[in-house]
PDB file of N, CA and C in Angstrom:
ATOM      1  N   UNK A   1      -3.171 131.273 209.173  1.00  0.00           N
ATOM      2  CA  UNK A   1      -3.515 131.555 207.796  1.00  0.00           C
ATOM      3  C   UNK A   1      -4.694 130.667 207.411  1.00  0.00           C
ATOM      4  N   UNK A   2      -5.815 131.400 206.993  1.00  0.00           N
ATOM      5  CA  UNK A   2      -7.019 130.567 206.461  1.00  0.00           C
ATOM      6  C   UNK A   2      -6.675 129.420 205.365  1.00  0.00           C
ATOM      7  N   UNK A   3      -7.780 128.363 205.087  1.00  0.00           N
ATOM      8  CA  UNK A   3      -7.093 127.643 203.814  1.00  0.00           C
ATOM      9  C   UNK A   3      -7.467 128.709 202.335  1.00  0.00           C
ATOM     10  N   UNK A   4      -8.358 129.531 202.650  1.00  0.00           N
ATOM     11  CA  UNK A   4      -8.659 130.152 201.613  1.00  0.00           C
ATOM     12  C   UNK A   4      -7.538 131.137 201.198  1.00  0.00           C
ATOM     13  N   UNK A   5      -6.869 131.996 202.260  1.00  0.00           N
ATOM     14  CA  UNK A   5      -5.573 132.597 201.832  1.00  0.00           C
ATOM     15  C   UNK A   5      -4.401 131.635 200.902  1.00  0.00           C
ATOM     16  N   UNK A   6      -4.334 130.283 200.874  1.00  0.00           N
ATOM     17  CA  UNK A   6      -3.684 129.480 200.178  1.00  0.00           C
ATOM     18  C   UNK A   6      -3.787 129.438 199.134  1.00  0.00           C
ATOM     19  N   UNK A   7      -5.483 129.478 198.200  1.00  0.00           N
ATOM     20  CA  UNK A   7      -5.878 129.152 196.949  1.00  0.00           C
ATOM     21  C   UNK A   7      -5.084 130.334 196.139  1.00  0.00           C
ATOM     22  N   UNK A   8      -4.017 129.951 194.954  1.00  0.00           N
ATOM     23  CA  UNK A   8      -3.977 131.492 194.294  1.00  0.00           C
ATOM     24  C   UNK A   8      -6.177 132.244 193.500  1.00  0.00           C
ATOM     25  N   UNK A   9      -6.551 131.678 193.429  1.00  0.00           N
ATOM     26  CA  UNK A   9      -7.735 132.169 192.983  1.00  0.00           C
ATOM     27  C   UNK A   9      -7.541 132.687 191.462  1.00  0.00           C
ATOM     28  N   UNK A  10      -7.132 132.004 190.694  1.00  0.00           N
ATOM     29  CA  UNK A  10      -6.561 132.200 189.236  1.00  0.00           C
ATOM     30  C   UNK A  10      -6.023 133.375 189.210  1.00  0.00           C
ATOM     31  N   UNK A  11      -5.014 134.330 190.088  1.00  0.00           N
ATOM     32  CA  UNK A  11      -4.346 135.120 189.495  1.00  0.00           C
ATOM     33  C   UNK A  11      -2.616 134.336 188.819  1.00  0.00           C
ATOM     34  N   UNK A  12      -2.435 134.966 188.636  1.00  0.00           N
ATOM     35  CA  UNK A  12      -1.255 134.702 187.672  1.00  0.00           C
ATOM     36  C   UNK A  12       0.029 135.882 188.170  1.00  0.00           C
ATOM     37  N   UNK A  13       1.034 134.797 187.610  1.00  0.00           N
ATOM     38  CA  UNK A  13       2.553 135.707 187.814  1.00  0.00           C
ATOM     39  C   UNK A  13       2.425 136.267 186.549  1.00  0.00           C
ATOM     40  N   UNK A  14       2.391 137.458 186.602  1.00  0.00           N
ATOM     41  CA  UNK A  14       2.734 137.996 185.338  1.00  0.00           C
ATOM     42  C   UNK A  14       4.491 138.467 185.012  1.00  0.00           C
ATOM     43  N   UNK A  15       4.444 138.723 185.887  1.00  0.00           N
ATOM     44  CA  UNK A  15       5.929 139.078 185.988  1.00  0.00           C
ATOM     45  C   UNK A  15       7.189 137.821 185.891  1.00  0.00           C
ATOM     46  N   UNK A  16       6.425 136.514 186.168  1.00  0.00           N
ATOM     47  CA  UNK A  16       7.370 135.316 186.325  1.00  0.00           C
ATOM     48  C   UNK A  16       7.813 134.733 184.598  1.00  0.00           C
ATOM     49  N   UNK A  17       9.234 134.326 184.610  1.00  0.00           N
ATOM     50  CA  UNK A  17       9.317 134.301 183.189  1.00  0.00           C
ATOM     51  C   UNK A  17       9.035 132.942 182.488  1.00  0.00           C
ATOM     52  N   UNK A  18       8.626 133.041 181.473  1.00  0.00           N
ATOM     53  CA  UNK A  18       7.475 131.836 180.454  1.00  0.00           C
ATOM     54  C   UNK A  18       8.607 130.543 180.293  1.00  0.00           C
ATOM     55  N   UNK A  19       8.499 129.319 181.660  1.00  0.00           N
ATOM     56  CA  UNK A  19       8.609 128.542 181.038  1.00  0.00           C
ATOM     57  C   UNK A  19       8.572 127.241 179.707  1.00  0.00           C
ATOM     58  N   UNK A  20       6.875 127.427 179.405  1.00  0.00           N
ATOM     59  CA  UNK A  20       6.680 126.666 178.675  1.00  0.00           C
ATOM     60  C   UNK A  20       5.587 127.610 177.527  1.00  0.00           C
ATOM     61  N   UNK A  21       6.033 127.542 176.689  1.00  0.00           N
ATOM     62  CA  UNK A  21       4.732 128.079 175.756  1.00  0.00           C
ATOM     63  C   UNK A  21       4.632 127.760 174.196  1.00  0.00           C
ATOM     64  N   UNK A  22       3.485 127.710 173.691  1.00  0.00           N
ATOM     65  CA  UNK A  22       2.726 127.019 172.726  1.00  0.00           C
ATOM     66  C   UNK A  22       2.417 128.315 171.718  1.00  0.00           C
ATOM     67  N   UNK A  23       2.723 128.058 170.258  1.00  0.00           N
ATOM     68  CA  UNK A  23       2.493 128.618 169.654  1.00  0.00           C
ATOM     69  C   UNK A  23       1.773 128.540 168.269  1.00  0.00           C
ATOM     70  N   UNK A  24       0.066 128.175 168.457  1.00  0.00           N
ATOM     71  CA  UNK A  24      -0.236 127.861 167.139  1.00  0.00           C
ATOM     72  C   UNK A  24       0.030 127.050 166.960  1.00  0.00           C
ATOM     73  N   UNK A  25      -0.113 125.858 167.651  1.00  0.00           N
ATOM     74  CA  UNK A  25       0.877 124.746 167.271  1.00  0.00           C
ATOM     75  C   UNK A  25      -0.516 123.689 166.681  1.00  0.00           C
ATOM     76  N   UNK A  26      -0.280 122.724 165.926  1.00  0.00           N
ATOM     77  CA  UNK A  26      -0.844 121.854 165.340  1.00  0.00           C
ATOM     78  C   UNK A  26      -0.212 120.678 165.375  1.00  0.00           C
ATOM     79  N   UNK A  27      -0.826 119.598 165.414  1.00  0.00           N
ATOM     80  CA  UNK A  27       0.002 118.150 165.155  1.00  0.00           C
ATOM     81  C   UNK A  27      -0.949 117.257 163.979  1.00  0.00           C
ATOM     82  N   UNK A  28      -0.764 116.735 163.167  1.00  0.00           N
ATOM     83  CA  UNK A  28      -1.875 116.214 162.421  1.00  0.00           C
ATOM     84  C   UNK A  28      -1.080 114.463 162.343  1.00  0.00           C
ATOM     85  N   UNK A  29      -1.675 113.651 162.258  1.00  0.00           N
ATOM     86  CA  UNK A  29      -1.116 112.120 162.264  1.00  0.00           C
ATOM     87  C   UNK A  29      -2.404 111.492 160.810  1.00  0.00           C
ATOM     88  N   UNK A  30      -1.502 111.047 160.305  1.00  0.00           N
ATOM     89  CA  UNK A  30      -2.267 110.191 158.749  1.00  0.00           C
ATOM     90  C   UNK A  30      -3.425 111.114 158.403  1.00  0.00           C
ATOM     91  N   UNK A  31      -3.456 112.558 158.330  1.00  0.00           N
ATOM     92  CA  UNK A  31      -4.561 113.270 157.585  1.00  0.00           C
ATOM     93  C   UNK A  31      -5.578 113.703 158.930  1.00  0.00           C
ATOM     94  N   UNK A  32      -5.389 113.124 160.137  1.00  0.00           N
ATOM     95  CA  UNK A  32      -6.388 113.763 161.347  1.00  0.00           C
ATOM     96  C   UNK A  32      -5.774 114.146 162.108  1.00  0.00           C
ATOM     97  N   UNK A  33      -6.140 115.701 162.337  1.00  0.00           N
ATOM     98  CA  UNK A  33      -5.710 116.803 163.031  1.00  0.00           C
ATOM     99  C   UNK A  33      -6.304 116.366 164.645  1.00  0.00           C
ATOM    100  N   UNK A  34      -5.000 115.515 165.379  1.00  0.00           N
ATOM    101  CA  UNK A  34      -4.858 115.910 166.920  1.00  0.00           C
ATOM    102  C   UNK A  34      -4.955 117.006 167.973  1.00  0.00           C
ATOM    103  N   UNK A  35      -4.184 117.845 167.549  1.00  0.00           N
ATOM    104  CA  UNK A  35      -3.978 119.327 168.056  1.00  0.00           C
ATOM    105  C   UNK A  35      -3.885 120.091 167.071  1.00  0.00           C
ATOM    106  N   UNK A  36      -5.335 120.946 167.207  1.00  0.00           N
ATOM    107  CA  UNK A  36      -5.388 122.332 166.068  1.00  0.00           C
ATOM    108  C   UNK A  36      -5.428 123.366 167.185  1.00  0.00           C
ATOM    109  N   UNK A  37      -4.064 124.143 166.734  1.00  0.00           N
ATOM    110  CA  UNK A  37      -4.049 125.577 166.809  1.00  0.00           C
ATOM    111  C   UNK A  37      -3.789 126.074 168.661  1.00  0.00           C
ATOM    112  N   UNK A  38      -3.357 125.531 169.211  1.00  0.00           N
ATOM    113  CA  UNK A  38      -3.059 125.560 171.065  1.00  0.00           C
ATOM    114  C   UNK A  38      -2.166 126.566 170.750  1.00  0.00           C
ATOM    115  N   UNK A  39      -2.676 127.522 171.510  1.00  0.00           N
ATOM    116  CA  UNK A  39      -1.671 128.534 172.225  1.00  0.00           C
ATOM    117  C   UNK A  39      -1.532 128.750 173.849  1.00  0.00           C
ATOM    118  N   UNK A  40      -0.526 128.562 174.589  1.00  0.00           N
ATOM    119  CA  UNK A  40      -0.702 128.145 176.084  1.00  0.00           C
ATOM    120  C   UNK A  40       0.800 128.642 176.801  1.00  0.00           C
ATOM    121  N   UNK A  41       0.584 129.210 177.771  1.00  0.00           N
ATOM    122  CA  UNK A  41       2.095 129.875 178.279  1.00  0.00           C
ATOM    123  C   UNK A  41       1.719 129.566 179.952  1.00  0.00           C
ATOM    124  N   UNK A  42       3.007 128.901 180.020  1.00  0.00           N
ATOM    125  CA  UNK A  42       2.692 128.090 181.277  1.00  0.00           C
ATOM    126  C   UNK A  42       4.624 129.107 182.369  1.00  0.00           C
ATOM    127  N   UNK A  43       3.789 129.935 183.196  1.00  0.00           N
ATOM    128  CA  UNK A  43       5.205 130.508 183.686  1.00  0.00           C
ATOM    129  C   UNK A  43       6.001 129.935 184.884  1.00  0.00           C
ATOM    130  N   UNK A  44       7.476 130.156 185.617  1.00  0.00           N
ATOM    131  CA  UNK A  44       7.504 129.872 186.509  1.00  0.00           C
ATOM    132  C   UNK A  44       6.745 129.873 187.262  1.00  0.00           C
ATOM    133  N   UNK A  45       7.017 128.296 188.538  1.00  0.00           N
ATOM    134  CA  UNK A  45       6.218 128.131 189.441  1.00  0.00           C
ATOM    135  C   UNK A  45       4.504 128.041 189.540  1.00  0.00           C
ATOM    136  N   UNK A  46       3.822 127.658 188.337  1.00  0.00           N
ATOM    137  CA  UNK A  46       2.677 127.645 188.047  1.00  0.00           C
ATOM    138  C   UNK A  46       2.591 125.968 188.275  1.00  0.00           C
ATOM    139  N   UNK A  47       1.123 125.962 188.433  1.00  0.00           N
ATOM    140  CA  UNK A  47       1.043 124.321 188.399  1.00  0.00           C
ATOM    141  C   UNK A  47      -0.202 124.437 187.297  1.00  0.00           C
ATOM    142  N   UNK A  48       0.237 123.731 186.114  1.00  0.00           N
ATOM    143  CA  UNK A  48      -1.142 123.333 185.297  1.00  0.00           C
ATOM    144  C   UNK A  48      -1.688 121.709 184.861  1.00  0.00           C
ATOM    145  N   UNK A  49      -3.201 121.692 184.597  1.00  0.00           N
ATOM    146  CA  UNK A  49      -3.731 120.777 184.584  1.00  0.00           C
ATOM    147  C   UNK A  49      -4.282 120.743 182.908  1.00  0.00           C
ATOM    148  N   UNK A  50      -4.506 119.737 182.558  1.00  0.00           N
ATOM    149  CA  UNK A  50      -5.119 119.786 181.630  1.00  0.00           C
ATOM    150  C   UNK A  50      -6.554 118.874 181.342  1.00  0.00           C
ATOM    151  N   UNK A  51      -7.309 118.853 181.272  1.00  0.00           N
ATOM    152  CA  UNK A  51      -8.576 118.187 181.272  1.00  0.00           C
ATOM    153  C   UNK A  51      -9.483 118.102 180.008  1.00  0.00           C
ATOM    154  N   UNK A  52     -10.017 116.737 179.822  1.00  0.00           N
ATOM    155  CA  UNK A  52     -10.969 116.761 178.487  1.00  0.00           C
ATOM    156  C   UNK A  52     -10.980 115.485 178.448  1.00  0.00           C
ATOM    157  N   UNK A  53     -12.043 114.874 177.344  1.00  0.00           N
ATOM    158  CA  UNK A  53     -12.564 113.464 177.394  1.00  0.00           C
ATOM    159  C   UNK A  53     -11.953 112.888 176.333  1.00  0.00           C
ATOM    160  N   UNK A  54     -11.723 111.939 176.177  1.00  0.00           N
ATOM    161  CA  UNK A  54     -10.680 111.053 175.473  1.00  0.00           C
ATOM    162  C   UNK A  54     -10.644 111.212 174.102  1.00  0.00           C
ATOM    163  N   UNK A  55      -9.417 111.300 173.197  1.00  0.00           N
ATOM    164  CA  UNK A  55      -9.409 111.712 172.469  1.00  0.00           C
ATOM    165  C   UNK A  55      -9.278 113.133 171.785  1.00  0.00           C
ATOM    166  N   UNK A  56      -9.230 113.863 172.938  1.00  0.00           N
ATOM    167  CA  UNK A  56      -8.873 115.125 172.874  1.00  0.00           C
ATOM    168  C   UNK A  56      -7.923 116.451 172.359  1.00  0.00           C
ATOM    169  N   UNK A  57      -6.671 115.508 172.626  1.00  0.00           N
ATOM    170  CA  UNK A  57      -5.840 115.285 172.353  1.00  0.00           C
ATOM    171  C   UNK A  57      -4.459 116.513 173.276  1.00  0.00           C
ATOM    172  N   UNK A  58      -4.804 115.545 174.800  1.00  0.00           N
ATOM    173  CA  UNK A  58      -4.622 115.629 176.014  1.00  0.00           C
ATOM    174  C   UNK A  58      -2.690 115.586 175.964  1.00  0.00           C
ATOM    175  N   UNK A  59      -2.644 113.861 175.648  1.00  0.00           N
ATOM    176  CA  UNK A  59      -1.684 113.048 175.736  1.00  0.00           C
ATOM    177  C   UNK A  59      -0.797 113.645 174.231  1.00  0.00           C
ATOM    178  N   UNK A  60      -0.936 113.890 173.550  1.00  0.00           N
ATOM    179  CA  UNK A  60      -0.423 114.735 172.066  1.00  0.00           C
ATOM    180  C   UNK A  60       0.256 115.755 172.818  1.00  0.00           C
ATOM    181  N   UNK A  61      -0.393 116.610 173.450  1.00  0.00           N
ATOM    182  CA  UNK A  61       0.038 117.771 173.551  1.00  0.00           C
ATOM    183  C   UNK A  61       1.095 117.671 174.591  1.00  0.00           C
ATOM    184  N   UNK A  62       0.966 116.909 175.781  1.00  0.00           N
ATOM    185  CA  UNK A  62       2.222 116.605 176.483  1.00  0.00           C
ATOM    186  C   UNK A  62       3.321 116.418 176.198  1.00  0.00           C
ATOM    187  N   UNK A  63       3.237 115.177 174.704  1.00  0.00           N
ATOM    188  CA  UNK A  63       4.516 114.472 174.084  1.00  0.00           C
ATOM    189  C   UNK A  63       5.248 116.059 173.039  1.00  0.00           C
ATOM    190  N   UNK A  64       4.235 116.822 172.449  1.00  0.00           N
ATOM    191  CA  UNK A  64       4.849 117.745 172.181  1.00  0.00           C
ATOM    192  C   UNK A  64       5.462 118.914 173.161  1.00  0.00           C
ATOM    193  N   UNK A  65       5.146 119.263 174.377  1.00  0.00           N
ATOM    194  CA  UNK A  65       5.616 120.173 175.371  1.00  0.00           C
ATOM    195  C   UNK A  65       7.422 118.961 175.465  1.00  0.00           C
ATOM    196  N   UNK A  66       7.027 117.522 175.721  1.00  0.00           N
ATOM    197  CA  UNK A  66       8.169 117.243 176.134  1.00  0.00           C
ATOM    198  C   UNK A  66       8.952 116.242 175.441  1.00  0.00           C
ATOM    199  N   UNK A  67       9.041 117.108 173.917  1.00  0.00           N
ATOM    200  CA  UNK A  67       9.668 116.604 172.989  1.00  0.00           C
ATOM    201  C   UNK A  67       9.787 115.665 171.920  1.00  0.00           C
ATOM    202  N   UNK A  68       8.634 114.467 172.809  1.00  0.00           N
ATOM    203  CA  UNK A  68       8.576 113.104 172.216  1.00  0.00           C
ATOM    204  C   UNK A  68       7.656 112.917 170.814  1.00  0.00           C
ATOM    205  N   UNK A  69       7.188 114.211 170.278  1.00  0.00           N
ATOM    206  CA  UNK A  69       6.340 114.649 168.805  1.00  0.00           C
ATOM    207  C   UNK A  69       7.204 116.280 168.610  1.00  0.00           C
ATOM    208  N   UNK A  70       6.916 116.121 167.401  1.00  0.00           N
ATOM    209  CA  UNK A  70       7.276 117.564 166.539  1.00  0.00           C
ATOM    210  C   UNK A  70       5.877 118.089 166.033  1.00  0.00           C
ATOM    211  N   UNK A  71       5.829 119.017 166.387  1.00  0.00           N
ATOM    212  CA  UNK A  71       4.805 119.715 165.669  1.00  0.00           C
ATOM    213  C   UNK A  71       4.424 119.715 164.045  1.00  0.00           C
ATOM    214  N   UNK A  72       3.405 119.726 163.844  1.00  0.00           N
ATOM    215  CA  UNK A  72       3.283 119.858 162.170  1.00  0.00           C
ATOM    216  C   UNK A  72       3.456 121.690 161.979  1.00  0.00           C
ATOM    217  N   UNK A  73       2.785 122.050 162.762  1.00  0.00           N
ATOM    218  CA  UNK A  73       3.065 124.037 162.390  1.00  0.00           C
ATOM    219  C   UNK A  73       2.705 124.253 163.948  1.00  0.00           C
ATOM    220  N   UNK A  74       3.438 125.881 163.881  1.00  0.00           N
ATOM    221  CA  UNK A  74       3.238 126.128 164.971  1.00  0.00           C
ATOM    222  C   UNK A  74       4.748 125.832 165.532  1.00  0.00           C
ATOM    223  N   UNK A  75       5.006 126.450 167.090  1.00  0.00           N
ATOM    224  CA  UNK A  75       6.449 126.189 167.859  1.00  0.00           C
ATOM    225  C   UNK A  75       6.170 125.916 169.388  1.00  0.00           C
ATOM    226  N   UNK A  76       6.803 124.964 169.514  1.00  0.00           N
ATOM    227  CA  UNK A  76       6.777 124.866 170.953  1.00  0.00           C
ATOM    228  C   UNK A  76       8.286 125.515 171.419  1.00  0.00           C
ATOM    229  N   UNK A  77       7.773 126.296 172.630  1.00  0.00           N
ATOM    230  CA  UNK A  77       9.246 126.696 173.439  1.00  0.00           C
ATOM    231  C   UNK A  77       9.701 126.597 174.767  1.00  0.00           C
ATOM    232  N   UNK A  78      10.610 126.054 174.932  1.00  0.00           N
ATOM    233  CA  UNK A  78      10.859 125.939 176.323  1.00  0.00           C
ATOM    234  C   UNK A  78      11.859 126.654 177.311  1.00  0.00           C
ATOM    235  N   UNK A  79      11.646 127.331 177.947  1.00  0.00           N
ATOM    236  CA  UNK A  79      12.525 128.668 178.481  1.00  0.00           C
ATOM    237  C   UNK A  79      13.004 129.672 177.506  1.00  0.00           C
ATOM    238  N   UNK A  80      11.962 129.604 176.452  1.00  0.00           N
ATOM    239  CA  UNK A  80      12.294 130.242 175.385  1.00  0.00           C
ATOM    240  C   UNK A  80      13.465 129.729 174.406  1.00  0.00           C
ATOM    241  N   UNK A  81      13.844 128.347 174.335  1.00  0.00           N
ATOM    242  CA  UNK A  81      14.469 127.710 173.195  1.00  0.00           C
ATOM    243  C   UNK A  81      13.177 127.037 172.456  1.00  0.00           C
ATOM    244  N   UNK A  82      13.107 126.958 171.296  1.00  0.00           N
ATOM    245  CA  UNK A  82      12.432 126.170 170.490  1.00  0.00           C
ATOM    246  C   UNK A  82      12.948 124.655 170.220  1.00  0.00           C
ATOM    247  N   UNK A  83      12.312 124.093 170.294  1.00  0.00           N
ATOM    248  CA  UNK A  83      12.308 122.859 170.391  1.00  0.00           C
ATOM    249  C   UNK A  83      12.699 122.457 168.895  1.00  0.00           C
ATOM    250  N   UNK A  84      12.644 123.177 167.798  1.00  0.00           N
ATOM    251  CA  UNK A  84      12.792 122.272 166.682  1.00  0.00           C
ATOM    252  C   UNK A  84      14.652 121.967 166.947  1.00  0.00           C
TER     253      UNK A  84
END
């Protein structure tokens, strides 16, 4: 098997069901908006990255996928439970 047969080449499971997904979500801290407006559906067996230069608000969006922030608007869901 080539290494190139390995790369998925950005296709996607469509069919695999939505572990993680983002809805409109916002976080705002003392009047400055961290995360405006992410929408992101991350399915089984996917591997994702996230990238951007500091301040981005990279590390926000993690703590909200894994609980440790609440969203200001917007839902985060996880296997399709909502997190609130």
């Amino acid at each position: 098997m080539s290494q190139t047969s390995l790369i998925n080449q950005g296709k996607t499971n469509t069919t695999a069901e939505l572990d993680v997904e983002l809805r409109k979500v916002f976080k705002v801290f003392n009047g400055e908006t961290a995360v405006r407006g992410v929408d992101l559906n991350i399915r089984r067996g996917e591997f994702f990255s996230i990238l951007g230069p500091s301040g981005c608000g990279k590390t926000t969006t993690l703590r909200l996928v894994a609980g440790f922030e609440m969203p200001s608007a917007g839902e985060v869901l996880i296997r399709g439970e909502s997190m609130k």
